[in-house]
Protein backbone atom coordinates (compact mmCIF):
# COMPACT_ATOMS: atom_id res chain seq x y z
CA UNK A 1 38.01 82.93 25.38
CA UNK A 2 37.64 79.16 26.87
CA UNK A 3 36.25 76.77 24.15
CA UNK A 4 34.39 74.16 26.14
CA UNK A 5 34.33 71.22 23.01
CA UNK A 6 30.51 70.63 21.94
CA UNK A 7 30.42 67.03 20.43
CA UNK A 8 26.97 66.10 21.43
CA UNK A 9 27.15 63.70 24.37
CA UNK A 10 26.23 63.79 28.17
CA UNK A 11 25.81 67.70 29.88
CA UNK A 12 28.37 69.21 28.18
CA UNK A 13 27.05 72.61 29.53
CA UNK A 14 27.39 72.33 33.59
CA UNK A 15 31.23 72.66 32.55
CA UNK A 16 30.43 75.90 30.57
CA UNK A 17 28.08 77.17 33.39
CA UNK A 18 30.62 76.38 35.99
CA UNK A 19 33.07 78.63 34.34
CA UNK A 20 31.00 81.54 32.96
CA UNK A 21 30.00 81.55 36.95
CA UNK A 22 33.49 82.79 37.74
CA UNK A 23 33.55 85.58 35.23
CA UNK A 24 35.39 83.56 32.38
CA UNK A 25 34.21 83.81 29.04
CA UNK A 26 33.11 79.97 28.22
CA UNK A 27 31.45 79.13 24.61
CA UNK A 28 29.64 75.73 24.23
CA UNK A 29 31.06 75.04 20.58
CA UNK A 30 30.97 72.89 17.79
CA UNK A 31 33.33 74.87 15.60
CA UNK A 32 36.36 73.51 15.05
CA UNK A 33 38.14 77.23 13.91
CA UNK A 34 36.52 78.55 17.19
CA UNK A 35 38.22 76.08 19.09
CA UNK A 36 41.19 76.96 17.18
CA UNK A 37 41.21 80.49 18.01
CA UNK A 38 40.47 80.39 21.32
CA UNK A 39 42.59 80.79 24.40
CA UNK A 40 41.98 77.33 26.56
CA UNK A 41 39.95 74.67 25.64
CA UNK A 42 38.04 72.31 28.00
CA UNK A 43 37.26 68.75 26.76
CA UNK A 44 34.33 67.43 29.10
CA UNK A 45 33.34 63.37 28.76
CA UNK A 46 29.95 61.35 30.47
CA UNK A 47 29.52 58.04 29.39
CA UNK A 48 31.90 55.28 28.04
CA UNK A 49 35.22 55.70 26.65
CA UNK A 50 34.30 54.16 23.42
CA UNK A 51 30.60 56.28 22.82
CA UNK A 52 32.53 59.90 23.34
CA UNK A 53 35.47 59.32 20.74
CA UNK A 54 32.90 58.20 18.59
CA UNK A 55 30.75 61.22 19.07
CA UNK A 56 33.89 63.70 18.79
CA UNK A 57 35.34 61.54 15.44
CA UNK A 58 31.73 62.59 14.14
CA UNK A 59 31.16 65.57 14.88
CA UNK A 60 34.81 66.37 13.16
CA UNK A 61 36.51 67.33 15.99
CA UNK A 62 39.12 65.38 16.86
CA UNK A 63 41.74 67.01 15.04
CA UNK A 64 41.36 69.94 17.26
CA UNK A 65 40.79 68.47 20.41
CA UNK A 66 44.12 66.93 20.01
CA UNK A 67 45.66 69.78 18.18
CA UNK A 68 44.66 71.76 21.26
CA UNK A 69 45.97 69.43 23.46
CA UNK A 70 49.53 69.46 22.67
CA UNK A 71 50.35 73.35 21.03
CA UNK A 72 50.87 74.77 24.25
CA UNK A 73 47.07 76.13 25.10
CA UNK A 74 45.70 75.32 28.86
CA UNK A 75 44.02 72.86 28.26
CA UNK A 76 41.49 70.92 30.54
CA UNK A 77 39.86 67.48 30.37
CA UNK A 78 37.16 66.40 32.66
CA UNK A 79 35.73 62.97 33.48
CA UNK A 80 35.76 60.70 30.22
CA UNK A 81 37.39 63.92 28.76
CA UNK A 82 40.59 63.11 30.92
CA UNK A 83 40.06 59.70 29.54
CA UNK A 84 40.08 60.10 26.00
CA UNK A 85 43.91 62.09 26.45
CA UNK A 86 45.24 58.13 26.37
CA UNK A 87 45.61 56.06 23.94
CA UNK A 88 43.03 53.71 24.68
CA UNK A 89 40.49 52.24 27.07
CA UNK A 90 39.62 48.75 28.41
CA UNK A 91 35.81 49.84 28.38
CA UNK A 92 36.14 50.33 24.64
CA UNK A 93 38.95 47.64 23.61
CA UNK A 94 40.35 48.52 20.19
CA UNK A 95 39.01 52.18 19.98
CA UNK A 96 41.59 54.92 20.21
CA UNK A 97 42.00 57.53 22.02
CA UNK A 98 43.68 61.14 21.38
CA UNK A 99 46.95 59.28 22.86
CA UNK A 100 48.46 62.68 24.28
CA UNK A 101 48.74 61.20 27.62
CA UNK A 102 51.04 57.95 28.34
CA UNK A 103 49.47 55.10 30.13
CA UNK A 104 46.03 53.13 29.61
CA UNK A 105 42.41 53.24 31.25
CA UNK A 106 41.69 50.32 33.06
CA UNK A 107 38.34 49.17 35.43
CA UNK A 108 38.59 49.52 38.75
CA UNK A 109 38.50 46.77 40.98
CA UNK A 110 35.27 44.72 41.93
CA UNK A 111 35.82 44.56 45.05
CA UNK A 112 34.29 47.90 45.69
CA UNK A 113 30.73 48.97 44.69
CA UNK A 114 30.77 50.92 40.88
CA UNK A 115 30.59 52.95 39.34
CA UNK A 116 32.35 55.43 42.41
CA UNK A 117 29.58 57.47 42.57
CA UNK A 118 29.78 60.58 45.23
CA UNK A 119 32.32 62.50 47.07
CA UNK A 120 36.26 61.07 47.55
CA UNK A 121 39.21 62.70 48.79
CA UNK A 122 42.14 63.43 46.37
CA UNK A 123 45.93 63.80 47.94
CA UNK A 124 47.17 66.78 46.10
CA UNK A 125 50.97 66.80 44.38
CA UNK A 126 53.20 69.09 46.30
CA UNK A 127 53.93 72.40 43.58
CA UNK A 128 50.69 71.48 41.76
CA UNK A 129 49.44 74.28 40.14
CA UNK A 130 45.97 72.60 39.43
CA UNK A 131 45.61 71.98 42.87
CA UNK A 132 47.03 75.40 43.85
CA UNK A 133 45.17 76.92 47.23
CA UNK A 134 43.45 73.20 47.47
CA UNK A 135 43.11 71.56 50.95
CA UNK A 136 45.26 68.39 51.16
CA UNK A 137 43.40 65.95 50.82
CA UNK A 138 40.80 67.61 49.35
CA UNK A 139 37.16 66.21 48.90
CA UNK A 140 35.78 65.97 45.37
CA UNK A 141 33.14 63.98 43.33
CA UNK A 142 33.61 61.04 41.21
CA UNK A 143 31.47 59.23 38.83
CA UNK A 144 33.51 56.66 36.89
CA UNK A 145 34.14 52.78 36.72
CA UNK A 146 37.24 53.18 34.92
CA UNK A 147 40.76 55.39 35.85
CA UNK A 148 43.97 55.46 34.17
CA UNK A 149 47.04 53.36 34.90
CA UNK A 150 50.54 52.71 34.18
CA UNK A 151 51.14 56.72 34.25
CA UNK A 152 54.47 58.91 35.02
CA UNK A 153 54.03 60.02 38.38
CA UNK A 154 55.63 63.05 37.26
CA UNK A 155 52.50 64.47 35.52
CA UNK A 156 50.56 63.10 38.03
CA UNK A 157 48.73 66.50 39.96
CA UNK A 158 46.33 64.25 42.21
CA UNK A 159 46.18 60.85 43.88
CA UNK A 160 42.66 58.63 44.32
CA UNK A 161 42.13 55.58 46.37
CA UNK A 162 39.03 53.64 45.68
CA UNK A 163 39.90 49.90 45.04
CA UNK A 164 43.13 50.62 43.84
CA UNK A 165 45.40 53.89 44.03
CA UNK A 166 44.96 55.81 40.71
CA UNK A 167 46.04 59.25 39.12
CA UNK A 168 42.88 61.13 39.56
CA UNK A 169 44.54 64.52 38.16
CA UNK A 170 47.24 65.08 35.68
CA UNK A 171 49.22 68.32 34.89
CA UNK A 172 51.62 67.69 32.29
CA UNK A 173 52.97 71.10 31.55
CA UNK A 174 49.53 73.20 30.06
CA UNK A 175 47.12 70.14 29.90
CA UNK A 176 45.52 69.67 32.76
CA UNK A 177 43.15 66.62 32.94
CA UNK A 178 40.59 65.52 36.00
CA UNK A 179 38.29 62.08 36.74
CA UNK A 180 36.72 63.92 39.04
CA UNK A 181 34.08 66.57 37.78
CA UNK A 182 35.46 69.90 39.29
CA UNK A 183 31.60 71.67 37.98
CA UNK A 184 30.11 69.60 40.33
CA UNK A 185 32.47 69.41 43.54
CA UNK A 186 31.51 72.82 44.86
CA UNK A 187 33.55 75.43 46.57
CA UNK A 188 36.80 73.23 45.90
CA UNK A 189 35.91 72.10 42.28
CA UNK A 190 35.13 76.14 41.69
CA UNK A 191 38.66 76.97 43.30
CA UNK A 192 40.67 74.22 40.92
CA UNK A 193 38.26 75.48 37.93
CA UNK A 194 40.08 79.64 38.82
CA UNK A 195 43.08 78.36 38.89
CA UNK A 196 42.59 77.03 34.97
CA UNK A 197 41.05 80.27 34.14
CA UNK A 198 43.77 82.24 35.90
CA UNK A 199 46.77 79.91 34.19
């Protein structure tokens, strides 16, 4: 079973959808012990950094969205979701984040338009299993002003260039993490989303 974490914010369900669509058992749930139990766990994010930790400290569920971050489960984190797996955020200076990833969320230059908003390409990591059967590069879509920085590139999976270069995929070991939204990126966002449900 794939616990997709239900903490009340953005459309949470597209990411369940996306994955019941391939034949994967997905739950939308609020539960912590259900997202205890279950086999993967998908942490999806919309909105700021700051408004999504807030919502997941509330709804009691940041103990096991970091819990199932780091015992070993595949893990996935999408958009702000990939976000939250540092320790903190520019956008929301002085809120924390699950801290699971190294490295820090920083805005993206204003020299180009923001938010990103549409389809970019991402330059895949050679041996990437998240990007396994991919095209390289690979078109995807993006909505985001901010993207991570100061990260190993030895988790990083994917490269982005929009403004700056930026990790736009990590795979360190089990947790896999995305800026991109791989629910919404069609035929190739479906293909990363099997290879999660086939890891």
């Amino acid at each position: 079973m794939i616990a997709v974490i239900d903490y009340g914010i953005g459309n949470l369900r597209s990411a369940e959808k996306a994955l019941q669509h391939l034949g994967a058992d997905a739950r939308l749930t609020a539960d912590a012990g259900e997202i205890a139990r279950a086999d993967k766990v998908v942490l999806p994010g919309v909105g700021a950094f700051g408004a999504c930790m807030s919502a997941l400290r509330s709804a009691g569920l940041e103990g096991a969205a970091k819990e199932a971050a780091t015992d070993g489960r595949p893990f996935l984190g999408i958009c702000v979701g990939m976000q939250m797996l540092f320790a903190g955020s520019d956008e929301s200076d002085g809120v924390p984040g699950l801290g699971v990833v190294d490295g820090h969320i920083t805005a993206l230059p204003v020299t180009v338009r923001l938010p990103q908003m549409g389809w970019n390409t991402l330059e895949v990591t050679p041996g990437s299993k998240l990007g396994a059967h991919l095209s390289d590069p690979v078109w995807l879509y993006f909505v985001h002003s901010y993207a991570p920085e100061r990260v190993d590139p030895g988790v990083v999976a994917g490269w982005c260039d929009y403004g700056r270069r930026f990790a736009a995929a990590i795979e360190q070991g089990p947790l896999w993490a995305t800026q991109f939204h791989p629910e919404k990126s069609g035929a190739a966002g479906l293909r990363l989303l099997r290879n999660f449900v086939d890891a």
